[in-house]
PDB file of N, CA and C in Angstrom:
ATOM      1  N   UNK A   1     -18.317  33.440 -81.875  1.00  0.00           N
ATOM      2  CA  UNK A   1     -18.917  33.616 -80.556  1.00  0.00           C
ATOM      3  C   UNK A   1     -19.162  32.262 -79.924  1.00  0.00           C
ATOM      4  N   UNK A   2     -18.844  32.323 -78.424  1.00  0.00           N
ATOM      5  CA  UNK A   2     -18.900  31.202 -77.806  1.00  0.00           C
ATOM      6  C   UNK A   2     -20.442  31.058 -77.882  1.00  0.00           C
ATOM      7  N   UNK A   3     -20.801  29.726 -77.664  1.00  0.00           N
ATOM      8  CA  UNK A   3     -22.308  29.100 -77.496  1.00  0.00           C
ATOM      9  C   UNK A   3     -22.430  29.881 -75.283  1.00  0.00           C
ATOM     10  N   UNK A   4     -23.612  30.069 -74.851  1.00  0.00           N
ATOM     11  CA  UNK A   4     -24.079  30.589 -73.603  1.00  0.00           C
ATOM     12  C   UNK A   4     -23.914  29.356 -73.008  1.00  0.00           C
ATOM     13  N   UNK A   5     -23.657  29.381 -71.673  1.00  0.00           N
ATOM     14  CA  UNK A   5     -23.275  28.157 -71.034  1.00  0.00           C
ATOM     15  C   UNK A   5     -24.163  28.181 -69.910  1.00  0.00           C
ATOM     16  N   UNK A   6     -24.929  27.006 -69.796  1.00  0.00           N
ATOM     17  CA  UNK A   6     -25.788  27.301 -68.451  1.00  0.00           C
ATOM     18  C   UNK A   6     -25.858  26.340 -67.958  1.00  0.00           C
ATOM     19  N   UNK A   7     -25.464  26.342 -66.320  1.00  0.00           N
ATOM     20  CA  UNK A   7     -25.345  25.916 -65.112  1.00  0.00           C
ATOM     21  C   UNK A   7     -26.743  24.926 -64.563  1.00  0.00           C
ATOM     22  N   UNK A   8     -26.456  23.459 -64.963  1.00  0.00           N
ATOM     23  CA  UNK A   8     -27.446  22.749 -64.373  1.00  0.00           C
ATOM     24  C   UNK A   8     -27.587  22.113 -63.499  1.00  0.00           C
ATOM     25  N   UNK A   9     -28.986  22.327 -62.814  1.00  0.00           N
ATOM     26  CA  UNK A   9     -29.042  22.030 -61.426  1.00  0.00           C
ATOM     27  C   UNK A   9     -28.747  20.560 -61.001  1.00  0.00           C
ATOM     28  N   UNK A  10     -27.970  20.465 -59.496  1.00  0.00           N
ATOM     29  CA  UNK A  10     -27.618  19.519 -59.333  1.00  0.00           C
ATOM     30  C   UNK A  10     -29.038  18.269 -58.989  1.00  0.00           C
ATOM     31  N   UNK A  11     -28.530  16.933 -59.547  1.00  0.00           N
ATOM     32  CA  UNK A  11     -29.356  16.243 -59.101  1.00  0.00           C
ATOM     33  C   UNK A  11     -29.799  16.408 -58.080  1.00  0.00           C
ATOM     34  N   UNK A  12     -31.782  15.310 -58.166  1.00  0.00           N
ATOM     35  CA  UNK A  12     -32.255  15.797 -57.013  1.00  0.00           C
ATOM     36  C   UNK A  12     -31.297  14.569 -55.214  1.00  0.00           C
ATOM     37  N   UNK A  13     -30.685  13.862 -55.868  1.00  0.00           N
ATOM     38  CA  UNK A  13     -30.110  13.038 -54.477  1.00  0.00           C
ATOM     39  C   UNK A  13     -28.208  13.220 -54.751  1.00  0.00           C
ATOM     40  N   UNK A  14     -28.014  14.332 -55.294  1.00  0.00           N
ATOM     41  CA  UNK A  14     -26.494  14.842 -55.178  1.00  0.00           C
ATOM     42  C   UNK A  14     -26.780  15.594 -53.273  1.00  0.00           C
ATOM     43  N   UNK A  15     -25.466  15.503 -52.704  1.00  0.00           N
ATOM     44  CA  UNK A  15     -25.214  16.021 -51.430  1.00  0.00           C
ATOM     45  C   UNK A  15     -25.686  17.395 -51.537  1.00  0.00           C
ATOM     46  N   UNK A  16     -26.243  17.792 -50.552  1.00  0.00           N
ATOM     47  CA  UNK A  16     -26.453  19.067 -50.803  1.00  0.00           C
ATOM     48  C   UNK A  16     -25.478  20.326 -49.178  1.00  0.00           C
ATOM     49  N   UNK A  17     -24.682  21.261 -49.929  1.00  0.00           N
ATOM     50  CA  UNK A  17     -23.673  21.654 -48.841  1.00  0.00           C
ATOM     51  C   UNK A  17     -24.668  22.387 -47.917  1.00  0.00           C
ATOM     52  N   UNK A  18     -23.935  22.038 -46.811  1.00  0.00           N
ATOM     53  CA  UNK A  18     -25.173  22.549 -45.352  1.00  0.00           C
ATOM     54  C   UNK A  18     -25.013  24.466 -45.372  1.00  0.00           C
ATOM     55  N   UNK A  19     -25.740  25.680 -45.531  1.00  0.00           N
ATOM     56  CA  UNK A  19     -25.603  26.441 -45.311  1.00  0.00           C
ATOM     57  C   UNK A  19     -24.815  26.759 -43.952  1.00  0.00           C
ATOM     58  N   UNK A  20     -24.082  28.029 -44.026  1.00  0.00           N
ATOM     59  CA  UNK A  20     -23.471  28.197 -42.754  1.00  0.00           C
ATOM     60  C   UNK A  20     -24.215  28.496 -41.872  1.00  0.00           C
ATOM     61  N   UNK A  21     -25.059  28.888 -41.773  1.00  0.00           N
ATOM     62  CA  UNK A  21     -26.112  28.938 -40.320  1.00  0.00           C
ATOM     63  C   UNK A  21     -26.342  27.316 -39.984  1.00  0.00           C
ATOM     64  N   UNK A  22     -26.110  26.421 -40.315  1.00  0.00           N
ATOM     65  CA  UNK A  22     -25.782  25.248 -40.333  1.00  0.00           C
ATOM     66  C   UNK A  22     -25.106  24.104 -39.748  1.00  0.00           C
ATOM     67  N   UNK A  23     -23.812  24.938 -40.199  1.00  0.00           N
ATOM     68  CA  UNK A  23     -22.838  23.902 -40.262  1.00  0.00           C
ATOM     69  C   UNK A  23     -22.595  23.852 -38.549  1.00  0.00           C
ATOM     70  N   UNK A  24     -22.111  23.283 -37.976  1.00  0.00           N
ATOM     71  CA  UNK A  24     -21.426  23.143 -36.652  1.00  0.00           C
ATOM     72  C   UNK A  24     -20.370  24.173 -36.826  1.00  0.00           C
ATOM     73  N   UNK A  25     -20.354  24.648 -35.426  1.00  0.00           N
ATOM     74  CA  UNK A  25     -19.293  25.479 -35.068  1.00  0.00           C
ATOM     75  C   UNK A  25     -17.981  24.383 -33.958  1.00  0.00           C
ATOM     76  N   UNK A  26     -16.982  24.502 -34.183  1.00  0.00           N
ATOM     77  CA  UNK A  26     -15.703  23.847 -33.792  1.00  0.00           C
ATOM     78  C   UNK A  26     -15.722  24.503 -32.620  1.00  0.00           C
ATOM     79  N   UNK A  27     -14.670  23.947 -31.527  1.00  0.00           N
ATOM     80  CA  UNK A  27     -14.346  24.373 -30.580  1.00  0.00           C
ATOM     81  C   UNK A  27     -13.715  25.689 -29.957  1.00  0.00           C
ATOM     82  N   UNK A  28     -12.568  25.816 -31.289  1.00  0.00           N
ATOM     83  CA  UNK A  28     -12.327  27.041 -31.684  1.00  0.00           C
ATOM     84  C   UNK A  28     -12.596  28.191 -32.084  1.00  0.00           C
ATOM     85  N   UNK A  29     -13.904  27.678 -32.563  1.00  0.00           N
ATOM     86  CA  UNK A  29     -14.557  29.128 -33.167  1.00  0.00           C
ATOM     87  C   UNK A  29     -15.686  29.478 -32.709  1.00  0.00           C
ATOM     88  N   UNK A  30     -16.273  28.696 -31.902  1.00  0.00           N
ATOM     89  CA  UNK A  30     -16.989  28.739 -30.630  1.00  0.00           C
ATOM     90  C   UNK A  30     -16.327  30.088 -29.908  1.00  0.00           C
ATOM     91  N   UNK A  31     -15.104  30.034 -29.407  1.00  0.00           N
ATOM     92  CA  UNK A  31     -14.810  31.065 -28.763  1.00  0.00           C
ATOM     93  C   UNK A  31     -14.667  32.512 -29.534  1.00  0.00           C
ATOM     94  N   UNK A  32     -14.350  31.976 -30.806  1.00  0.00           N
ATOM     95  CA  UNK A  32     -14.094  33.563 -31.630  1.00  0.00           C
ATOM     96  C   UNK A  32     -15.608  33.925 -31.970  1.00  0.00           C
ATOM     97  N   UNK A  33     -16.337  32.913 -32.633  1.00  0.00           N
ATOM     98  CA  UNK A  33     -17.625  33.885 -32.405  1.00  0.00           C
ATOM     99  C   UNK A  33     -18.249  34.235 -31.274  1.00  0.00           C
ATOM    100  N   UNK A  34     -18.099  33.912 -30.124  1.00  0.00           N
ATOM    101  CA  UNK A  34     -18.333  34.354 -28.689  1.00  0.00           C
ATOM    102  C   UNK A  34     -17.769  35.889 -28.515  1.00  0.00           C
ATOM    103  N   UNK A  35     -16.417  36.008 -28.888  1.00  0.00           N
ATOM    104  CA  UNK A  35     -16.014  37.153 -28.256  1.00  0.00           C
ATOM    105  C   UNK A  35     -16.389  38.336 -29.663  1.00  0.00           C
ATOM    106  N   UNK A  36     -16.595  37.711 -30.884  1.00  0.00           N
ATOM    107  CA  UNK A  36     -17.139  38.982 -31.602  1.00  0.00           C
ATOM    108  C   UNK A  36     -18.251  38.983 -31.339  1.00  0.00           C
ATOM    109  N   UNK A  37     -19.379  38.435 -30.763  1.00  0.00           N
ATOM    110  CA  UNK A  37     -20.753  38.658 -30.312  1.00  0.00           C
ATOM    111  C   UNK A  37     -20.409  39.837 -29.117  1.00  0.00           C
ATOM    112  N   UNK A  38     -19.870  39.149 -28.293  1.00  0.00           N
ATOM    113  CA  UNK A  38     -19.150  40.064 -27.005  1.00  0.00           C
ATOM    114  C   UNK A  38     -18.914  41.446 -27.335  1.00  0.00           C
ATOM    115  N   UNK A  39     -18.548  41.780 -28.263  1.00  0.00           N
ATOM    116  CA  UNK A  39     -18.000  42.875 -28.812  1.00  0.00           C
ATOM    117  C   UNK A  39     -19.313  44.280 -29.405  1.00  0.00           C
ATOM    118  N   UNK A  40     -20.142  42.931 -30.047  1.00  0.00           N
ATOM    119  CA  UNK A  40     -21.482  43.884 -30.721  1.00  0.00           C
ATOM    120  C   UNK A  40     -21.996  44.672 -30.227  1.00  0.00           C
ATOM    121  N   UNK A  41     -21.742  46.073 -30.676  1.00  0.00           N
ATOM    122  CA  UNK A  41     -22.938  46.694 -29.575  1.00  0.00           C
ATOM    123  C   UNK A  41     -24.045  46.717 -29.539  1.00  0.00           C
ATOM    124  N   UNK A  42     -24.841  45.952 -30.523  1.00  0.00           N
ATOM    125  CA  UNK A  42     -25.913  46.024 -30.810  1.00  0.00           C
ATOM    126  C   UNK A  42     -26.661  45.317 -29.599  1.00  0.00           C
ATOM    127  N   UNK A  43     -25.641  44.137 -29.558  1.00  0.00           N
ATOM    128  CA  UNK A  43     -25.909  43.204 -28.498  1.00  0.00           C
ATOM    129  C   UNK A  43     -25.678  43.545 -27.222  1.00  0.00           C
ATOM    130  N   UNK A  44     -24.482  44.111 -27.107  1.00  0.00           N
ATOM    131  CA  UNK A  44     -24.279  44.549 -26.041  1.00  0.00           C
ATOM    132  C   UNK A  44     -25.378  46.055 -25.408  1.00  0.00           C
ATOM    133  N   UNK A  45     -25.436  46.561 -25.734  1.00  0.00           N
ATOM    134  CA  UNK A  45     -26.113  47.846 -25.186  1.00  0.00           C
ATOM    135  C   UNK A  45     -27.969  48.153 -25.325  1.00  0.00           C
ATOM    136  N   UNK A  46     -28.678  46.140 -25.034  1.00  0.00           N
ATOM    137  CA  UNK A  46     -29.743  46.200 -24.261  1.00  0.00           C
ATOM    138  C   UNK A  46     -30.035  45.416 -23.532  1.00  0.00           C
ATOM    139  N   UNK A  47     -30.863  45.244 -22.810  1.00  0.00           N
ATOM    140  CA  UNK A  47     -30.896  44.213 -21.649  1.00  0.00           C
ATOM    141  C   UNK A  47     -31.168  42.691 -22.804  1.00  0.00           C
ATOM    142  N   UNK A  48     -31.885  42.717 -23.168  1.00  0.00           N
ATOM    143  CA  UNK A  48     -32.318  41.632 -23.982  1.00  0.00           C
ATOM    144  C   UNK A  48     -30.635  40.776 -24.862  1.00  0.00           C
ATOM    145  N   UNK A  49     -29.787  42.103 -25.412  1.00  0.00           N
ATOM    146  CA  UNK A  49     -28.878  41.701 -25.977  1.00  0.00           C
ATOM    147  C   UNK A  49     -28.056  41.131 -25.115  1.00  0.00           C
ATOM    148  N   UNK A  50     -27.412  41.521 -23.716  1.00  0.00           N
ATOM    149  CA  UNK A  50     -26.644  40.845 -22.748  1.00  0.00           C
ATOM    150  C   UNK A  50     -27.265  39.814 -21.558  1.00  0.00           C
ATOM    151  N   UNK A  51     -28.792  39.950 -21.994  1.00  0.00           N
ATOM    152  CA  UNK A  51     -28.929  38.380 -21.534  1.00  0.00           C
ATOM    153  C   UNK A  51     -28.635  37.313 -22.079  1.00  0.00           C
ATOM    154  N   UNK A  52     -28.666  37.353 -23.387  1.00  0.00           N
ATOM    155  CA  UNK A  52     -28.252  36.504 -24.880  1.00  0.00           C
ATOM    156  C   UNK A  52     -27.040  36.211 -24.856  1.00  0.00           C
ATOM    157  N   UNK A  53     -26.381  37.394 -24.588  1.00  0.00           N
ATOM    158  CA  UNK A  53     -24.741  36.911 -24.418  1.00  0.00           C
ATOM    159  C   UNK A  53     -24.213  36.357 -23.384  1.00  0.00           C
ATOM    160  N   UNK A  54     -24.837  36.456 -22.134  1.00  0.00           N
ATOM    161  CA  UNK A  54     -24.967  35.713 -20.907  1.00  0.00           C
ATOM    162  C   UNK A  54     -25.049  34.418 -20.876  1.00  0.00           C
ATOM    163  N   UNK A  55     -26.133  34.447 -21.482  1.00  0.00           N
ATOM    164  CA  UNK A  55     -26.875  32.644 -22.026  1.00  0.00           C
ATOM    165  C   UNK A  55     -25.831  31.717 -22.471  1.00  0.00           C
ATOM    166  N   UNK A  56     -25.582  32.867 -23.836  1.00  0.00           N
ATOM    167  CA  UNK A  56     -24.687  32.243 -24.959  1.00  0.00           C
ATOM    168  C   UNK A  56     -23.099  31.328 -24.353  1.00  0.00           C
ATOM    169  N   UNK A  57     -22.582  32.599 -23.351  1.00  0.00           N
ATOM    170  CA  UNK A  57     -21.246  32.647 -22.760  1.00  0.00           C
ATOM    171  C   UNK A  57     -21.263  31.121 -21.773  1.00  0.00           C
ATOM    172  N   UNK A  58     -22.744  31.178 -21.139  1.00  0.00           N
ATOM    173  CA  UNK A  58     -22.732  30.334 -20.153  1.00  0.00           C
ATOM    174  C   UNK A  58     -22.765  28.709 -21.022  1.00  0.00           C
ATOM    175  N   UNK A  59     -23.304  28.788 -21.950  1.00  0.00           N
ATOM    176  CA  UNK A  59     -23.109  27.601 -22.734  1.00  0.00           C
ATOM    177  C   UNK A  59     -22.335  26.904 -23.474  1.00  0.00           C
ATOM    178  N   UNK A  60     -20.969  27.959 -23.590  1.00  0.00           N
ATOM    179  CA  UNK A  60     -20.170  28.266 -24.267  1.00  0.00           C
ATOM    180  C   UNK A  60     -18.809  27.017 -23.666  1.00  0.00           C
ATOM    181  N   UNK A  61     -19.366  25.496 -23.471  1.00  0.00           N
ATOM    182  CA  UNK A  61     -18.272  24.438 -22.774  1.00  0.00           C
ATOM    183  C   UNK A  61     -17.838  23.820 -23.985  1.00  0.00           C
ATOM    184  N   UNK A  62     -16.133  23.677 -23.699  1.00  0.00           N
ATOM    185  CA  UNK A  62     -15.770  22.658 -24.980  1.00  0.00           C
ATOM    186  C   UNK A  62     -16.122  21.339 -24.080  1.00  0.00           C
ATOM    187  N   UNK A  63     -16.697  20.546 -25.241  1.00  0.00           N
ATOM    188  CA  UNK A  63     -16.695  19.046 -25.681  1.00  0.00           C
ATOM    189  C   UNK A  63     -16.128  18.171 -23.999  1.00  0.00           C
ATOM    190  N   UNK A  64     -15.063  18.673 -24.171  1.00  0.00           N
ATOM    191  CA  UNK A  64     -14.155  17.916 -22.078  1.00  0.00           C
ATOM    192  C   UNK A  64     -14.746  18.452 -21.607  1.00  0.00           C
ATOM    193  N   UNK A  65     -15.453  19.691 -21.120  1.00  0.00           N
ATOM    194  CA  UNK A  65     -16.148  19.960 -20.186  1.00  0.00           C
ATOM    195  C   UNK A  65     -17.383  19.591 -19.624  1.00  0.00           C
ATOM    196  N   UNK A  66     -17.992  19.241 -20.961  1.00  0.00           N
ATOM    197  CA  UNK A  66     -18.947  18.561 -20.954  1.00  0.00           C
ATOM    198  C   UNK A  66     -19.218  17.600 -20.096  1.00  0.00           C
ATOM    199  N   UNK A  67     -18.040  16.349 -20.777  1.00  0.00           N
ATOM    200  CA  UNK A  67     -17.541  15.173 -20.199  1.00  0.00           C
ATOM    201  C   UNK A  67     -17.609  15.506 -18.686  1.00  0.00           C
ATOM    202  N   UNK A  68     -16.661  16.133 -18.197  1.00  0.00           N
ATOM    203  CA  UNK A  68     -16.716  16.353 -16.870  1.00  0.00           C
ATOM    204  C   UNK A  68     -17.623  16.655 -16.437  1.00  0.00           C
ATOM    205  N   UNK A  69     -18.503  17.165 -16.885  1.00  0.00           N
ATOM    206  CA  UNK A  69     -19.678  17.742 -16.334  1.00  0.00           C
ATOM    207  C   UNK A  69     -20.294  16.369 -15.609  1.00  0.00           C
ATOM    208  N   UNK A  70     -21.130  15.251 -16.958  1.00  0.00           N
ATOM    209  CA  UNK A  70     -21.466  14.411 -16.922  1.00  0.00           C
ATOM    210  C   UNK A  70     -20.969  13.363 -15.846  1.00  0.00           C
ATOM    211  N   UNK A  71     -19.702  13.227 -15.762  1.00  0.00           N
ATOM    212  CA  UNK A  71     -19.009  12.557 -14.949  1.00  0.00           C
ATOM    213  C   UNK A  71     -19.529  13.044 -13.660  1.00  0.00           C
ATOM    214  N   UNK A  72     -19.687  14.483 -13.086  1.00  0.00           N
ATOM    215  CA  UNK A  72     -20.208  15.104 -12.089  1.00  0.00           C
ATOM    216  C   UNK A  72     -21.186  14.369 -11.314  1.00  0.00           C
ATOM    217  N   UNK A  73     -22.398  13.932 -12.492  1.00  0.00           N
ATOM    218  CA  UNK A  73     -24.198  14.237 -12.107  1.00  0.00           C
ATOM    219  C   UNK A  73     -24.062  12.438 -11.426  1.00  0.00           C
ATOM    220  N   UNK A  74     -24.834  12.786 -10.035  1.00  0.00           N
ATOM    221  CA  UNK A  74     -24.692  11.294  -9.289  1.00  0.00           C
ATOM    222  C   UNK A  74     -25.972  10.516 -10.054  1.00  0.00           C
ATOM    223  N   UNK A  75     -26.119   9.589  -9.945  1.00  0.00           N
ATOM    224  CA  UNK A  75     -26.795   8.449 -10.114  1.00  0.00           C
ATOM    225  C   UNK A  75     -28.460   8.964 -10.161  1.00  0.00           C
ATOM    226  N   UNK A  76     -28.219   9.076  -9.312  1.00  0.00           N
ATOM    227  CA  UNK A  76     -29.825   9.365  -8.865  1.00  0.00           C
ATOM    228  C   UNK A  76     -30.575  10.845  -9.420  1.00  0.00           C
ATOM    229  N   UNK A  77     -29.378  11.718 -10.198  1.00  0.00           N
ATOM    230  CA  UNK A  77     -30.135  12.520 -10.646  1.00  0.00           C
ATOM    231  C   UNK A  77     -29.880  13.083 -12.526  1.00  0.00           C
ATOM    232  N   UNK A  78     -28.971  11.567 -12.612  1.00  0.00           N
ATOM    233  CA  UNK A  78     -28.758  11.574 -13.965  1.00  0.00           C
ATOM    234  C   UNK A  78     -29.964  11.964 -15.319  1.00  0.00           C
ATOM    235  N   UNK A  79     -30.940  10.743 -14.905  1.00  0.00           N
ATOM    236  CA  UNK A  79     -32.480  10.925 -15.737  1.00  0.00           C
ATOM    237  C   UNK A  79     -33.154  12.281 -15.626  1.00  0.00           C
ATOM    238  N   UNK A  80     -33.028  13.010 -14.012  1.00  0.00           N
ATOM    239  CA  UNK A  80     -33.688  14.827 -14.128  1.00  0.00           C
ATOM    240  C   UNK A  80     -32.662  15.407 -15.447  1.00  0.00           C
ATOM    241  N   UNK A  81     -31.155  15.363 -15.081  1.00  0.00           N
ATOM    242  CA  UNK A  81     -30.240  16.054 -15.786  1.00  0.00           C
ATOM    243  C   UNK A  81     -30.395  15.801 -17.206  1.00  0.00           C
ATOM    244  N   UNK A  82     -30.816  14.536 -17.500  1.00  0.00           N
ATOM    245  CA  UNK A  82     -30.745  14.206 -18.919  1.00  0.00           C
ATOM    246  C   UNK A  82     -31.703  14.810 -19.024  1.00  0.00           C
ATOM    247  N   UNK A  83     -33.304  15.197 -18.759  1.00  0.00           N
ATOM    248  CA  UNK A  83     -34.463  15.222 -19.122  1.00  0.00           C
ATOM    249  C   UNK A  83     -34.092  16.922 -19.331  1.00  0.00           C
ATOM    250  N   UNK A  84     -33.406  17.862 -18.486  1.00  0.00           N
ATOM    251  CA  UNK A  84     -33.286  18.882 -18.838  1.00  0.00           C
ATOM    252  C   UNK A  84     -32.468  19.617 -19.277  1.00  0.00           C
ATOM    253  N   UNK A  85     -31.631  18.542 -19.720  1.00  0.00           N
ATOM    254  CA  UNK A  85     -30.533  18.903 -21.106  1.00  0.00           C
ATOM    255  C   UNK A  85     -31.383  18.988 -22.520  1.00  0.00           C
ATOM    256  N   UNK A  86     -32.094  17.721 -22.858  1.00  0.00           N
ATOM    257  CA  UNK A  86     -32.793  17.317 -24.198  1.00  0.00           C
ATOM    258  C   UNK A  86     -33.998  18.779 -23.785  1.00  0.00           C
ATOM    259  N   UNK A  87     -34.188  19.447 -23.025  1.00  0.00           N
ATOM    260  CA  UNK A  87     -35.516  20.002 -23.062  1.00  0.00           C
ATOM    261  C   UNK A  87     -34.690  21.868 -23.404  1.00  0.00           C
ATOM    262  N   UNK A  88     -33.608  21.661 -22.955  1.00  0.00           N
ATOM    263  CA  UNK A  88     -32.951  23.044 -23.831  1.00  0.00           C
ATOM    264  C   UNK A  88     -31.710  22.679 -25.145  1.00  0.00           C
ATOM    265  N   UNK A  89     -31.860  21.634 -25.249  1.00  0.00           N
ATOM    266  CA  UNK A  89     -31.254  21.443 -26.731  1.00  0.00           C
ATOM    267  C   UNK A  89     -32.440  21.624 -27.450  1.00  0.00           C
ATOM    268  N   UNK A  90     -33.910  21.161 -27.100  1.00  0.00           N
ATOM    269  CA  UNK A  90     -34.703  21.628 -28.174  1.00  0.00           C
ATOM    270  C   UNK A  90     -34.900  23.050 -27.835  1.00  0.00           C
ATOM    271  N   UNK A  91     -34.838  23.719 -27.285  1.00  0.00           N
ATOM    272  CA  UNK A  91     -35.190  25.197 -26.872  1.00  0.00           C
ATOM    273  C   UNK A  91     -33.869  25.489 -28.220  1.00  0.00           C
ATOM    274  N   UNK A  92     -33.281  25.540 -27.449  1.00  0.00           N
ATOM    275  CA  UNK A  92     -31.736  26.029 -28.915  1.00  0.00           C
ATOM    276  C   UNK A  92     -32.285  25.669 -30.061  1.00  0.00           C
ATOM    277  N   UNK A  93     -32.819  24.260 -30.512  1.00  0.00           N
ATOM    278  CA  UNK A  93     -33.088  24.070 -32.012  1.00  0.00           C
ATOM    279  C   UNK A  93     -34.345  24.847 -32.136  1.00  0.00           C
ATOM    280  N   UNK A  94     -35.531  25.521 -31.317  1.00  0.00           N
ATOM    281  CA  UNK A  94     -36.140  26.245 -32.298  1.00  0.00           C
ATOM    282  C   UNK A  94     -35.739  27.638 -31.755  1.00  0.00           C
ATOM    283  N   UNK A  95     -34.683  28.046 -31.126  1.00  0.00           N
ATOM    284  CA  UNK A  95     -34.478  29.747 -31.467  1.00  0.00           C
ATOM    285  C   UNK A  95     -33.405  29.689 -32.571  1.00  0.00           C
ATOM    286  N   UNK A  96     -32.810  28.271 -33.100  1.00  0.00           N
ATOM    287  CA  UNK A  96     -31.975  28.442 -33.816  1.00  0.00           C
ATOM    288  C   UNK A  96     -32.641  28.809 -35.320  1.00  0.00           C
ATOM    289  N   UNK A  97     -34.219  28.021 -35.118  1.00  0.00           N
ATOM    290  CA  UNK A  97     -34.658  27.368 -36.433  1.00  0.00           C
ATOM    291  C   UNK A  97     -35.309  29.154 -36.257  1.00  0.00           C
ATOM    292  N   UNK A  98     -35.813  29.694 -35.451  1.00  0.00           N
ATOM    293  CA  UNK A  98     -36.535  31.009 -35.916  1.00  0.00           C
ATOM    294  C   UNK A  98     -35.833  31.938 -35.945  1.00  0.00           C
ATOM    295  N   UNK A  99     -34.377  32.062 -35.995  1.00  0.00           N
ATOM    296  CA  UNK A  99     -33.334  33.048 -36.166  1.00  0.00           C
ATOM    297  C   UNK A  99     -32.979  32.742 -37.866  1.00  0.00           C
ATOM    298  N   UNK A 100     -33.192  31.684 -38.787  1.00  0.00           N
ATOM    299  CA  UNK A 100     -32.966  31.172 -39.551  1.00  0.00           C
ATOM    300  C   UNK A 100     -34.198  31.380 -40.583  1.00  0.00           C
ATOM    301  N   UNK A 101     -35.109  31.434 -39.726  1.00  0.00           N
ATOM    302  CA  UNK A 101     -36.555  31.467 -40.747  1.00  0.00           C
ATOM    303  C   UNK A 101     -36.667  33.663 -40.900  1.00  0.00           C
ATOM    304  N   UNK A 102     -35.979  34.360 -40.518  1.00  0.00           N
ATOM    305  CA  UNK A 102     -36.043  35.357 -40.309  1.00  0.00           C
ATOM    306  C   UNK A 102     -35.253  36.142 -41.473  1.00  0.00           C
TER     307      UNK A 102
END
């Protein structure tokens, strides 16, 4: 009989892999999880769920668009724009962080 083999934990300063609620989503898959959200009916068939997907859809710019965007905002109203970009990137990081704690 073989000896039991047991699995030891990785050091405490080994990399640790980012869970997928996590990881970044690509440009590409940005759109595929968009359109299977699109699809949910769960999501789809309440008001609450297709405001979400509304939200979601409307946020939904690749990376160049961005750019362009930025390129857009004149001078003078760059610092508002910045101030209320950083103020819904943190909005996203805590519905992200309480969709996660759930």
């Amino acid at each position: 009989a073989r000896p039991a083999v047991h699995a030891r934990p990785a050091p405490p300063d080994a990399p640790q892999r980012p869970d997928a609620a996590q990881r970044p989503v690509g440009p590409v898959q940005v759109r595929d999880v968009l359109f299977r959200l699109m699809k949910d009916p769960a999501l789809r068939h309440t008001d609450p769920g297709r405001e979400l997907l509304r939200v979601l859809n409307a946020q939904a710019l690749a990376a160049d668009d961005w750019t362009g965007l930025a390129s857009a905002v004149p001078s003078h109203a760059r610092e508002a724009v910045a101030g209320l970009a950083r103020q819904s990137a943190m909005a996203w990081e805590r519905f992200a962080s309480a969709l996660d704690a759930d």
